[in-house]
N, C-alpha and C. Protein backbone atom coordinates (compact mmCIF):
# COMPACT_ATOMS: atom_id res chain seq x y z
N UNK A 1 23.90 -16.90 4.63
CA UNK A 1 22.51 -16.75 4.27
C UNK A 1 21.86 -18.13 4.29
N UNK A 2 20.68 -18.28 5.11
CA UNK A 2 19.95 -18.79 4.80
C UNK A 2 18.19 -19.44 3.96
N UNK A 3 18.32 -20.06 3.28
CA UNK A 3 17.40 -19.86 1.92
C UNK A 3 16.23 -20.94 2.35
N UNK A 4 15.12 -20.33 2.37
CA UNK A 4 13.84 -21.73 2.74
C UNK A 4 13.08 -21.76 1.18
N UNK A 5 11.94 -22.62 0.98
CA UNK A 5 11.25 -23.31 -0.17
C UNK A 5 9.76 -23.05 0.23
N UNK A 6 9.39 -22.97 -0.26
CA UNK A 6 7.51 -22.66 0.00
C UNK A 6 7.58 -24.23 -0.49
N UNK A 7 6.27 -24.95 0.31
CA UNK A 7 5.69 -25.83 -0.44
C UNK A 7 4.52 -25.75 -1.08
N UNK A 8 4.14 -26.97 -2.48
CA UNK A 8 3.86 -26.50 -3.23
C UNK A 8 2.16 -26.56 -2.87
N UNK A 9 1.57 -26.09 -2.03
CA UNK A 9 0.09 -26.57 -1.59
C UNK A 9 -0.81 -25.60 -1.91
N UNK A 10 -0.69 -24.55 -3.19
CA UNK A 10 -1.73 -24.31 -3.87
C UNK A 10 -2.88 -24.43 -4.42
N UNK A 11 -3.08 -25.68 -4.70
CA UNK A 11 -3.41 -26.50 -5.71
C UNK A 11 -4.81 -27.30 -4.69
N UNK A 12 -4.60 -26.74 -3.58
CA UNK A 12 -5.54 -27.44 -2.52
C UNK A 12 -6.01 -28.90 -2.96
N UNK A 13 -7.10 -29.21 -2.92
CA UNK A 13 -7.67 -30.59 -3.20
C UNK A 13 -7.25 -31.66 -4.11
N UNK A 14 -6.69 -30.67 -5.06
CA UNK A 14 -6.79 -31.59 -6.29
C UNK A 14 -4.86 -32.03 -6.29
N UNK A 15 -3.95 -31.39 -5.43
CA UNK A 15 -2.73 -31.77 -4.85
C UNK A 15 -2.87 -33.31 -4.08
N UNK A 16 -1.63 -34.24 -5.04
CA UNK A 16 -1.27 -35.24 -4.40
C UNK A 16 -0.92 -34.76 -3.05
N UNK A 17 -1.15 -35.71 -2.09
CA UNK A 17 -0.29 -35.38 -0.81
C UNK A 17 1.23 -36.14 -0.78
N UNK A 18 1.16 -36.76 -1.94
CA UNK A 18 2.73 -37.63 -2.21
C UNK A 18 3.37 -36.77 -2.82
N UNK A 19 3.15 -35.26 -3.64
CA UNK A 19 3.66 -34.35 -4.08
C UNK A 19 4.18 -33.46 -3.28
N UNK A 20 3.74 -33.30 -1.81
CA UNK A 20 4.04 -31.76 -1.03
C UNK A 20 5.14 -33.13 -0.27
N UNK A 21 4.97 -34.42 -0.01
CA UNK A 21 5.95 -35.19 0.71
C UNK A 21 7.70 -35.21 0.41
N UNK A 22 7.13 -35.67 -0.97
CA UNK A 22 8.44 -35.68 -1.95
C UNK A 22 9.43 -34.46 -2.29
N UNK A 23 8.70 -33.34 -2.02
CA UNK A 23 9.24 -32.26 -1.72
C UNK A 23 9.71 -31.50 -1.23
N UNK A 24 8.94 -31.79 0.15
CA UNK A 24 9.69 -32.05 1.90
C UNK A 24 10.81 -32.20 1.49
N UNK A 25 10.90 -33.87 1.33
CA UNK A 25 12.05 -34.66 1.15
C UNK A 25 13.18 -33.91 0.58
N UNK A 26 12.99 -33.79 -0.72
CA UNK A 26 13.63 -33.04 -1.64
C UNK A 26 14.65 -31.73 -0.81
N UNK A 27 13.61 -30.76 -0.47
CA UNK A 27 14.09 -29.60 0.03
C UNK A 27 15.51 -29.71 1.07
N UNK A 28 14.59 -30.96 1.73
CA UNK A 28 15.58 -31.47 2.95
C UNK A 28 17.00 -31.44 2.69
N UNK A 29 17.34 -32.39 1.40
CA UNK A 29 18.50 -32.95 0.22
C UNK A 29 19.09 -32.10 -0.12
N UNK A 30 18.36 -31.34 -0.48
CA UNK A 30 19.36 -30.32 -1.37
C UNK A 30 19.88 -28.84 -0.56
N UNK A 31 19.70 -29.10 1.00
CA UNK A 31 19.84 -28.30 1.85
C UNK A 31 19.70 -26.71 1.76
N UNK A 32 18.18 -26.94 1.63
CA UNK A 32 17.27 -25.55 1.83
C UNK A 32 17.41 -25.52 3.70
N UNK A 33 17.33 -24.30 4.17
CA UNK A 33 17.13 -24.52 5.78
C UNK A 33 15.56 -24.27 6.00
N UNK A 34 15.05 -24.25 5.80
CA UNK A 34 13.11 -24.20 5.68
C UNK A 34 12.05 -24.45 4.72
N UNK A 35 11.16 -25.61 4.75
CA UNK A 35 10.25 -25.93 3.68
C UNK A 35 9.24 -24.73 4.61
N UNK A 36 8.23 -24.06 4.26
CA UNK A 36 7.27 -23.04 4.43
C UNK A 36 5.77 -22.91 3.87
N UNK A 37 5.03 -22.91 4.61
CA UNK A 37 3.62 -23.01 4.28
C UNK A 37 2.90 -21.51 4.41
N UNK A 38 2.53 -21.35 3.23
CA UNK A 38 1.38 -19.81 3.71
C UNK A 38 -0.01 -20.02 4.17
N UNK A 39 -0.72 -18.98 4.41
CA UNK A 39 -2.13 -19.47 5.00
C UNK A 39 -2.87 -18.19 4.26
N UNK A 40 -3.50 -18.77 3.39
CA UNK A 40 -4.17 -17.89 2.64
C UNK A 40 -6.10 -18.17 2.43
N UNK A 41 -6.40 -17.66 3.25
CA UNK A 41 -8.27 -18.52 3.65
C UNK A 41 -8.74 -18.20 2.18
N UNK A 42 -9.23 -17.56 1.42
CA UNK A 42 -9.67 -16.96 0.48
C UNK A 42 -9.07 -17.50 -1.06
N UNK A 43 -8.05 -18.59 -1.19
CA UNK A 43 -7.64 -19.54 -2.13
C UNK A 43 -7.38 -20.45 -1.56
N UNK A 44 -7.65 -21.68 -2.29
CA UNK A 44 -7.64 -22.70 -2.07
C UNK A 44 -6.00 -23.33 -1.92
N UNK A 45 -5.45 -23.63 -0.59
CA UNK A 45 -4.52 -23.82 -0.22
C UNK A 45 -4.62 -24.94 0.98
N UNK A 46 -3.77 -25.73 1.27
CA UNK A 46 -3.68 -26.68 2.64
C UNK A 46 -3.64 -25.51 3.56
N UNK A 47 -4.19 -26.31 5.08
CA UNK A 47 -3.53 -25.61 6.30
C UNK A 47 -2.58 -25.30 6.18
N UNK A 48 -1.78 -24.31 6.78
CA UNK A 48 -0.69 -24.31 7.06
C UNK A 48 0.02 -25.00 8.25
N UNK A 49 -0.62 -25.38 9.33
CA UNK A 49 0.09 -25.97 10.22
C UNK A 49 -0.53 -27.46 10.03
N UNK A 50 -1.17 -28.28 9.46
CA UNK A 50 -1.84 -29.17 9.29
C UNK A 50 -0.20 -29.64 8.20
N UNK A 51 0.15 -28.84 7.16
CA UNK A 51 0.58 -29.53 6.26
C UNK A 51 2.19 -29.30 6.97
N UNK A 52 2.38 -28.98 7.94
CA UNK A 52 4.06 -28.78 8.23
C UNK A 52 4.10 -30.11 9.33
N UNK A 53 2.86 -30.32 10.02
CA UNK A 53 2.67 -31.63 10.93
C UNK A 53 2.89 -32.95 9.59
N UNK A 54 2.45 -33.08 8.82
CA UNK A 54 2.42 -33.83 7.96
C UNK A 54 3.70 -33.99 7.61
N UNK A 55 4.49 -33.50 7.12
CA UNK A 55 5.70 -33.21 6.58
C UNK A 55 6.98 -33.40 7.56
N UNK A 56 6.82 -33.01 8.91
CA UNK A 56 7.68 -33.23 10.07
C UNK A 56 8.21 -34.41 10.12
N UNK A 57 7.62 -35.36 10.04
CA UNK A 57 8.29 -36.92 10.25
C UNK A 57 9.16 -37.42 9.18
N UNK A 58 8.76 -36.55 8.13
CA UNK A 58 9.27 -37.22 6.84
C UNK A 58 10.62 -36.60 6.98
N UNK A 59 11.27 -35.24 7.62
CA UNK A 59 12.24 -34.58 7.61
C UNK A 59 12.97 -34.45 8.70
N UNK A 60 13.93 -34.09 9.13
CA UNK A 60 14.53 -34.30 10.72
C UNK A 60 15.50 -32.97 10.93
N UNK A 61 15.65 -32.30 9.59
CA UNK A 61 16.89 -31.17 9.94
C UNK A 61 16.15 -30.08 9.48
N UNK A 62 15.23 -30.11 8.39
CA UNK A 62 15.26 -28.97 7.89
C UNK A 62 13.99 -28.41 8.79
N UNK A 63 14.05 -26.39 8.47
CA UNK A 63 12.84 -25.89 9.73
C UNK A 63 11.66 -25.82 9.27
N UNK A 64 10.50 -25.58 9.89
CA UNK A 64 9.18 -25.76 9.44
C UNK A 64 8.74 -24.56 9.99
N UNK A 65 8.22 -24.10 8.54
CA UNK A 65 7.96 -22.36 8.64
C UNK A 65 6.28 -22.00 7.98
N UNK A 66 5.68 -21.22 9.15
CA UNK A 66 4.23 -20.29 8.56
C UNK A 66 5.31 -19.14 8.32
N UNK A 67 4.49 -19.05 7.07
CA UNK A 67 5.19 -17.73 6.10
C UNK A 67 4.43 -16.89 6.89
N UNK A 68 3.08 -16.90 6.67
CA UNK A 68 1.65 -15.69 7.44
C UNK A 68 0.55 -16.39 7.67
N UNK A 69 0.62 -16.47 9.29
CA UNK A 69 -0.76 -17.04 9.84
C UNK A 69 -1.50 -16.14 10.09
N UNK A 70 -2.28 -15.68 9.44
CA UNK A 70 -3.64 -14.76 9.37
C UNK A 70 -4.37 -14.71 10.81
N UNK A 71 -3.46 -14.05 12.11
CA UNK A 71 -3.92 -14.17 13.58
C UNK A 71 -5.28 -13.69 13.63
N UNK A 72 -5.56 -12.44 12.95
CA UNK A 72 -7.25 -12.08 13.32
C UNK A 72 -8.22 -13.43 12.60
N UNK A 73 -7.96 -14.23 12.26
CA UNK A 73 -8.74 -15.10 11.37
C UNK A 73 -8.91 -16.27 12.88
N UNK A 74 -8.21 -16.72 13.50
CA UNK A 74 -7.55 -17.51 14.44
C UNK A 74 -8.24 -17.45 15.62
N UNK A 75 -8.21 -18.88 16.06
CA UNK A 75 -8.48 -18.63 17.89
C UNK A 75 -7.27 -18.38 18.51
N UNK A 76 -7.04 -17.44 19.11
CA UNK A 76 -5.72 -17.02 19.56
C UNK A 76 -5.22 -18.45 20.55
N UNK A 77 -6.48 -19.21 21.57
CA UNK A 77 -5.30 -20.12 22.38
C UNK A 77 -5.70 -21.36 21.63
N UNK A 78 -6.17 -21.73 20.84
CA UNK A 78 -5.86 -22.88 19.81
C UNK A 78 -4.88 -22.92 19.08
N UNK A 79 -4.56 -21.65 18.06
CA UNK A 79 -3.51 -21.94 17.70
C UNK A 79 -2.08 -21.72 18.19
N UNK A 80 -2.05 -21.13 19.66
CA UNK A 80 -1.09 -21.49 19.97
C UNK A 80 -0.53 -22.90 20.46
N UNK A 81 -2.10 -23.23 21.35
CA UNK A 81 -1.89 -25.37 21.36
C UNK A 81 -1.53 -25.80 20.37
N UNK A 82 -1.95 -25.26 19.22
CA UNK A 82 -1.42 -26.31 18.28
C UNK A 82 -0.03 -26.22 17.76
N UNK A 83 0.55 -24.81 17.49
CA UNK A 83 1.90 -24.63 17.37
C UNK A 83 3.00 -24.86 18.29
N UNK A 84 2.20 -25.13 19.68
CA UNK A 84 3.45 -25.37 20.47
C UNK A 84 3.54 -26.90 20.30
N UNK A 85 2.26 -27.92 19.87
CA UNK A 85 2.50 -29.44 20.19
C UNK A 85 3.51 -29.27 18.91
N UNK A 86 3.18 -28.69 17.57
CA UNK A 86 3.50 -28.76 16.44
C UNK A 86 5.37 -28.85 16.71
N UNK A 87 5.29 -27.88 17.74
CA UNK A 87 6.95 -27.61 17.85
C UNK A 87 7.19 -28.35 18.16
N UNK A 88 7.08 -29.15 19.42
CA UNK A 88 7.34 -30.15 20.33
C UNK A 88 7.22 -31.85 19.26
N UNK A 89 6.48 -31.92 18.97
CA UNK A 89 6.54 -33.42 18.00
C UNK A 89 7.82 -32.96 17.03
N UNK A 90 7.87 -31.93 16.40
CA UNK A 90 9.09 -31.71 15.52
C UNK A 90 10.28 -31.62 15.95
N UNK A 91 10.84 -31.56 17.58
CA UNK A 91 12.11 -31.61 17.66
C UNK A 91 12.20 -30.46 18.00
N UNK A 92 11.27 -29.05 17.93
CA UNK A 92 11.38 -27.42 17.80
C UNK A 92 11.80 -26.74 16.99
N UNK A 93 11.47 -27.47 15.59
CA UNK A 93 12.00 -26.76 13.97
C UNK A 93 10.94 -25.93 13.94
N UNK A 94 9.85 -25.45 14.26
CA UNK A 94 8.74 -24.54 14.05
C UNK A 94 9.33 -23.08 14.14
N UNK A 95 9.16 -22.46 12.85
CA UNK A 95 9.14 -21.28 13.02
C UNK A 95 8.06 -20.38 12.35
N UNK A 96 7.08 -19.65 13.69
CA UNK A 96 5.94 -19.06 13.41
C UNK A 96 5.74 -17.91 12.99
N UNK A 97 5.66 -17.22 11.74
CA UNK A 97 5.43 -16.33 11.36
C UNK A 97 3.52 -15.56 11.42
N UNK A 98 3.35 -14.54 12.15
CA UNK A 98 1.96 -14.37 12.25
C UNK A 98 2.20 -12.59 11.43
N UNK A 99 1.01 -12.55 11.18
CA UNK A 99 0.55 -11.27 10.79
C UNK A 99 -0.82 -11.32 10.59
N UNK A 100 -1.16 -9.61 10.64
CA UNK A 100 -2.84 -9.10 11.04
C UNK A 100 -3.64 -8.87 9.94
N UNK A 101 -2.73 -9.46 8.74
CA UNK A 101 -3.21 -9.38 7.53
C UNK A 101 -3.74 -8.06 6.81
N UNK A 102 -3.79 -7.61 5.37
CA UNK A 102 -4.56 -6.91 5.03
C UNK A 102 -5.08 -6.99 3.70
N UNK A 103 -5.20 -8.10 3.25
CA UNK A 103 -6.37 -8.49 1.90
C UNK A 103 -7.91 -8.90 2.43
N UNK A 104 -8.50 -8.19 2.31
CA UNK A 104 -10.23 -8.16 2.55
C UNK A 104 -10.47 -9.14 2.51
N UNK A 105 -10.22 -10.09 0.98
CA UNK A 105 -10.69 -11.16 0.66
C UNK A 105 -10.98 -12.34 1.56
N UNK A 106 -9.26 -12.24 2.38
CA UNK A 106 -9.25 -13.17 3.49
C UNK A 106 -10.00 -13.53 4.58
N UNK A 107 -10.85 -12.10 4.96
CA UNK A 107 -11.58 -11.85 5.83
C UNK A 107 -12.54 -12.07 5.42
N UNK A 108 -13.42 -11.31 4.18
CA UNK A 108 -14.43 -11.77 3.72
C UNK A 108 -15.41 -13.56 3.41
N UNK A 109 -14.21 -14.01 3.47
CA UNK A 109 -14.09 -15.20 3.12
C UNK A 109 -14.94 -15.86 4.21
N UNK A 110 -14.41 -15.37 5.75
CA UNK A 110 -14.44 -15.97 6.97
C UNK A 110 -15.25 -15.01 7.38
N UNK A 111 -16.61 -14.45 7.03
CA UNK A 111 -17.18 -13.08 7.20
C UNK A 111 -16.77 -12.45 8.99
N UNK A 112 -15.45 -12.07 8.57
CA UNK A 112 -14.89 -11.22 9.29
C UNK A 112 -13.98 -9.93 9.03
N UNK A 113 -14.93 -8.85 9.48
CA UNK A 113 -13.77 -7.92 9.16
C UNK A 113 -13.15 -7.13 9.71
């Protein structure tokens, strides 16, 4: 079995970015196989692929995971540019989790429904 870590980027703005680093780190250490970012538009949270780019350099083994990239929210060929450079600068630890979502909020948020 393998066990991954959400990082902790809830906290949006008011989150050190030396806090989600150190944690990276951390996760790395104590051999989790995936630190993981959700994408939640409608609370205040980091990107999700913004904060796994961030985090990539700091780590070299462990995988870099979207828990749920909210695809109807999305430009479909942006974010694939961006997940494939994402893969490619990381070595190919990216692992993309998408879904079509179904909390309103999310949508509402982004007045899309």
């Amino acid at each position: 079995m393998r066990l991954g870590i959400g990082l902790p980027t809830y906290q949006g703005n008011t989150l050190a970015p030396d806090v989600v680093f150190e944690f990276a780190r951390r996760a790395e250490a104590l051999g989790f196989a995936a630190v993981a970012a959700h994408d939640r538009p409608a609370h205040e949270t980091w990107e999700p692929l913004l904060t796994l780019a961030a985090v990539a350099p700091l780590t070299r083994r462990v995988r870099l995971a979207t828990t749920a990239i909210l695809l109807p929210t999305r430009s479909e060929p942006f974010l694939v540019k961006q997940a494939a450079l994402l893969d490619r600068l990381s070595g190919g630890r990216l692992d993309l989790g998408l879904v079509v979502g179904a909390r309103a909020d999310d949508f509402d948020v982004l007045d899309r429904q």
